[in-house]
N, C-alpha and C. Protein backbone atom coordinates (compact mmCIF):
# COMPACT_ATOMS: atom_id res chain seq x y z
N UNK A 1 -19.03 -130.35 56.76
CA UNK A 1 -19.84 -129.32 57.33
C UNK A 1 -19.21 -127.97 57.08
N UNK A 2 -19.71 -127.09 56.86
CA UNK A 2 -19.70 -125.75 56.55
C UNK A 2 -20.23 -124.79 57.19
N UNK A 3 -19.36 -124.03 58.30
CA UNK A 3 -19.87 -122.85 59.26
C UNK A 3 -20.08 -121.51 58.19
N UNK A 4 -21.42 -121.50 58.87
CA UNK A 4 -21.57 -119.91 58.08
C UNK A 4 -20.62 -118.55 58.91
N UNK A 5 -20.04 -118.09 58.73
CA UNK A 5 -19.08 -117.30 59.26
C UNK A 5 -19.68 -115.50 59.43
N UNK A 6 -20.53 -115.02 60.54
CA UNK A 6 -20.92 -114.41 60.58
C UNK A 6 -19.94 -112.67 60.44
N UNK A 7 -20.42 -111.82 59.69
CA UNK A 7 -19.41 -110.37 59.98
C UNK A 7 -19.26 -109.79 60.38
N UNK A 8 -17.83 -109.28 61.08
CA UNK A 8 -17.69 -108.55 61.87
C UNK A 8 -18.79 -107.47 62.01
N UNK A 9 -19.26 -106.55 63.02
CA UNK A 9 -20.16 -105.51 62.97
C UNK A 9 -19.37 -104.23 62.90
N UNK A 10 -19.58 -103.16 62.39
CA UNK A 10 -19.18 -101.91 62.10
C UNK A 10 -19.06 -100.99 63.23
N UNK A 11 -18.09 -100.22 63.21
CA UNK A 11 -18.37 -99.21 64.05
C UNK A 11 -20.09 -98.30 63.98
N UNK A 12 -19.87 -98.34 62.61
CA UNK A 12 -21.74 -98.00 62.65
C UNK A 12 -22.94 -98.62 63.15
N UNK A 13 -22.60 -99.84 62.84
CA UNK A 13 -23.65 -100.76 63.21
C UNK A 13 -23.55 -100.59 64.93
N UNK A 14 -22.41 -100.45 65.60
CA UNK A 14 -22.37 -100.68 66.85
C UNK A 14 -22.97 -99.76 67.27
N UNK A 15 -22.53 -98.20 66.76
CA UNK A 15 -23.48 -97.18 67.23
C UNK A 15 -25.08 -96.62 66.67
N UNK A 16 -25.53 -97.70 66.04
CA UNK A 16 -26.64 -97.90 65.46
C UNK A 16 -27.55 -98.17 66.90
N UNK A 17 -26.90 -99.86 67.06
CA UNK A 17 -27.84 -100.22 68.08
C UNK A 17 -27.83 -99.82 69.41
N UNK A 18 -26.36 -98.86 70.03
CA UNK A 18 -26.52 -98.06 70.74
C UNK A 18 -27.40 -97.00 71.21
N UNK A 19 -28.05 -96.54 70.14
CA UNK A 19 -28.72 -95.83 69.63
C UNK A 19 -29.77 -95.98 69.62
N UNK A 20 -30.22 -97.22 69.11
CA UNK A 20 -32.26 -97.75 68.95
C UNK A 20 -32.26 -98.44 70.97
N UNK A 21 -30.89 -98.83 71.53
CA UNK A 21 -30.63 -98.64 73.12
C UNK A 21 -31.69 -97.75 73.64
N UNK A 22 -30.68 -96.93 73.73
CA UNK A 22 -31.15 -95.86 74.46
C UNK A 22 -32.19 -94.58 73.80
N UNK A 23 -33.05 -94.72 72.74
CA UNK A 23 -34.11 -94.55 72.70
C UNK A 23 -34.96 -95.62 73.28
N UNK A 24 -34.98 -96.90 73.46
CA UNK A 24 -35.79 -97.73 74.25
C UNK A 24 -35.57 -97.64 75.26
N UNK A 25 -34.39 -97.74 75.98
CA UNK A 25 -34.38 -97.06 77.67
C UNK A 25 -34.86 -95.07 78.19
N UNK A 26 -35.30 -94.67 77.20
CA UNK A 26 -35.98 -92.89 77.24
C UNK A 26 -37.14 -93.41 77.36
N UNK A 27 -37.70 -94.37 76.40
CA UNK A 27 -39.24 -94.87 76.64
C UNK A 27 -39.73 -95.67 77.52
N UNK A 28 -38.95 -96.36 77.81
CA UNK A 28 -39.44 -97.04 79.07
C UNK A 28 -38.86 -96.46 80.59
N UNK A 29 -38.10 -95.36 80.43
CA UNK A 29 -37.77 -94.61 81.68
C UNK A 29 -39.78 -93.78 81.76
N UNK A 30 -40.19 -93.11 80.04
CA UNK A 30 -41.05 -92.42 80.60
C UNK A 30 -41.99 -93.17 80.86
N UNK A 31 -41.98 -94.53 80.30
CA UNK A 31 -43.78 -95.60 80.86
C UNK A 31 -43.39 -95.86 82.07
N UNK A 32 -42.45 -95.90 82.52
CA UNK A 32 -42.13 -95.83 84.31
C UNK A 32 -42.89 -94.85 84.76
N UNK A 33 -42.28 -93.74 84.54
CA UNK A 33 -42.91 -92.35 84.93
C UNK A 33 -44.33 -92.06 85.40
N UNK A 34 -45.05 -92.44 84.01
CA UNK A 34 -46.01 -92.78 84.29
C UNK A 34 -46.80 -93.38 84.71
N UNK A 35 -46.85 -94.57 84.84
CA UNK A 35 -47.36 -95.54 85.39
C UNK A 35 -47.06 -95.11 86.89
N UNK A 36 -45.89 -94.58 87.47
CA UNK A 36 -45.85 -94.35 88.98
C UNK A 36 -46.98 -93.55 89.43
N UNK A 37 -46.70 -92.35 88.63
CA UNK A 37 -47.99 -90.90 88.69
C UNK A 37 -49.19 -91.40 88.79
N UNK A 38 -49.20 -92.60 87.68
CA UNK A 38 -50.85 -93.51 87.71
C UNK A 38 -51.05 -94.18 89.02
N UNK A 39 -50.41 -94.80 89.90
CA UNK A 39 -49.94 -95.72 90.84
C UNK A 39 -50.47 -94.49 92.21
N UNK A 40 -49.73 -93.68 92.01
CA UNK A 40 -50.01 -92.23 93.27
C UNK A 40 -50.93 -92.32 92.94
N UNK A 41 -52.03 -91.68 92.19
CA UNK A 41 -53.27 -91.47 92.10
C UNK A 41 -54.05 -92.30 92.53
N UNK A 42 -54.00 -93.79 92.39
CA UNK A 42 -55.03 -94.61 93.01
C UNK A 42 -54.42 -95.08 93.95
N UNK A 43 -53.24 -95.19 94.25
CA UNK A 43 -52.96 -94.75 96.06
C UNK A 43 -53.66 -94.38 96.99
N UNK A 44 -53.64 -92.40 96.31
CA UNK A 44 -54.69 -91.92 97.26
C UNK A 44 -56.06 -91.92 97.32
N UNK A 45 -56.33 -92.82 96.17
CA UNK A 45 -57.85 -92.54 95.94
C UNK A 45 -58.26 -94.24 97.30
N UNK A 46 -57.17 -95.11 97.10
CA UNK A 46 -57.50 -95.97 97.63
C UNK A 46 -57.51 -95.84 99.71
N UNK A 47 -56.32 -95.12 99.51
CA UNK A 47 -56.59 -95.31 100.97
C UNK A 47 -57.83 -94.34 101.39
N UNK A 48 -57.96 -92.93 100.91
CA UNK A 48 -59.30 -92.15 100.93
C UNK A 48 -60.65 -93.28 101.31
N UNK A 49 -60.69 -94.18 100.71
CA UNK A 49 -61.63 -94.74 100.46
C UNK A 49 -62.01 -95.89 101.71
N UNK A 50 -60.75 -96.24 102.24
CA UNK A 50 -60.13 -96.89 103.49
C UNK A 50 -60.54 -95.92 104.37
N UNK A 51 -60.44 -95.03 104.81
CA UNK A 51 -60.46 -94.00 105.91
C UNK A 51 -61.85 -93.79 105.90
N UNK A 52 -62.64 -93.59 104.96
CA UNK A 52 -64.19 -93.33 104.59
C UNK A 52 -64.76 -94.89 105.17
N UNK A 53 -64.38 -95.95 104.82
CA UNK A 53 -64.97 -97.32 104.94
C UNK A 53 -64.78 -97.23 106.95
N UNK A 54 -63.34 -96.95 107.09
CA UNK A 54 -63.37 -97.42 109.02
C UNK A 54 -64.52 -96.25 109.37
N UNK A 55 -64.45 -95.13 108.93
CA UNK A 55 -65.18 -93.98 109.29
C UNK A 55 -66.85 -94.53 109.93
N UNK A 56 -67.38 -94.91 108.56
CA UNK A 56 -68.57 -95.78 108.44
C UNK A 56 -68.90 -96.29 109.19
N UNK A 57 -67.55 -97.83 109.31
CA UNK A 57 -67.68 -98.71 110.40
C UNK A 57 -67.65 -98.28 111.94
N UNK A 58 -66.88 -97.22 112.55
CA UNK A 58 -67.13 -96.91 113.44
C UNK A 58 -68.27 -95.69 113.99
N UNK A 59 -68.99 -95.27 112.96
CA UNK A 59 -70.43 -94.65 113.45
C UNK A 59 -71.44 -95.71 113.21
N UNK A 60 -71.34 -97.37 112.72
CA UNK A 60 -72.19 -97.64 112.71
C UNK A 60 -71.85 -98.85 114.28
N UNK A 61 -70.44 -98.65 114.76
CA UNK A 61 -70.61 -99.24 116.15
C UNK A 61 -70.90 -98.14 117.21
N UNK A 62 -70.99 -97.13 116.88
CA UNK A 62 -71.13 -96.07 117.73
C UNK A 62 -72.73 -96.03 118.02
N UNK A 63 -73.60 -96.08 117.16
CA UNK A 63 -74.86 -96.14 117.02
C UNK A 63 -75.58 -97.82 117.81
N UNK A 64 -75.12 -98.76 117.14
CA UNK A 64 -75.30 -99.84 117.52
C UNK A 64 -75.14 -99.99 119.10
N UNK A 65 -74.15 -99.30 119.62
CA UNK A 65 -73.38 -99.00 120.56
C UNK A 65 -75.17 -98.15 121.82
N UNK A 66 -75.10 -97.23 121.34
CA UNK A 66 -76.14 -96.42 121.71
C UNK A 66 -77.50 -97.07 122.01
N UNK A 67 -77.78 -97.81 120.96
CA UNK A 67 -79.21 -98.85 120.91
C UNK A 67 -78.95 -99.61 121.94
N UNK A 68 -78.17 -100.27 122.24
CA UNK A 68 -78.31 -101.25 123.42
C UNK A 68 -78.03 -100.57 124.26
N UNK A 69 -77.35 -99.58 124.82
CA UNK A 69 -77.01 -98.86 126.03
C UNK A 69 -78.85 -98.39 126.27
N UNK A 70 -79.26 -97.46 125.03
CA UNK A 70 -80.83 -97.18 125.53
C UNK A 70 -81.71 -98.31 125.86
N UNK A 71 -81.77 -99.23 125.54
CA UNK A 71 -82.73 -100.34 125.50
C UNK A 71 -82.52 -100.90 126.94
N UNK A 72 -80.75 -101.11 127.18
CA UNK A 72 -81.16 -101.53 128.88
C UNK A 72 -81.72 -100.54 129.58
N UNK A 73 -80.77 -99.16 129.77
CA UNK A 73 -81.37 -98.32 130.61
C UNK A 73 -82.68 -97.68 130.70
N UNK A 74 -83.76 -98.61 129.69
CA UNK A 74 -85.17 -98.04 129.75
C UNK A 74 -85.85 -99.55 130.32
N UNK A 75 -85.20 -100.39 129.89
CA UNK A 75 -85.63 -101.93 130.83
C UNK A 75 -86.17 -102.34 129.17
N UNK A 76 -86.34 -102.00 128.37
CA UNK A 76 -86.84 -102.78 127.09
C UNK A 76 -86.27 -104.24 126.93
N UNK A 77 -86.41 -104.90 125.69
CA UNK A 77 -85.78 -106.24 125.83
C UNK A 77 -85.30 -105.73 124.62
């Protein structure tokens, strides 16, 4: 059997891939970035939308609320 005997790597080579490194950690620091900024945005769009929905729900028990209060106090059924 016969090991293929791989070569040492270079000081270049080392700071080669140092290099194609940390240009891939700059790019994925900024798709972080972004994606957070993206993340805030429908955050607030989501809870907005939450606050609008209970909003709703409680003028439509408020109302509901009202209908039966009038209906007894007029004797209706």
């Amino acid at each position: 059997m016969t090991s293929s005997a791989q070569p040492e790597p270079t000081l270049g080579d080392v700071i080669s891939k140092l290099d194609d490194l940390s240009s891939d950690v700059e790019r994925l620091t900024k798709d972080v970035e972004a994606k957070n900024t993206q993340f805030e945005k429908w955050d607030g769009r989501l809870w907005g939308l939450t606050l609008g929905l209970i909003g709703t729900a409680w003028t439509a028990i408020f109302a509901a609320s009202a209908v039966v209060i009038t209906r007894i106090l007029s004797g209706g059924n």
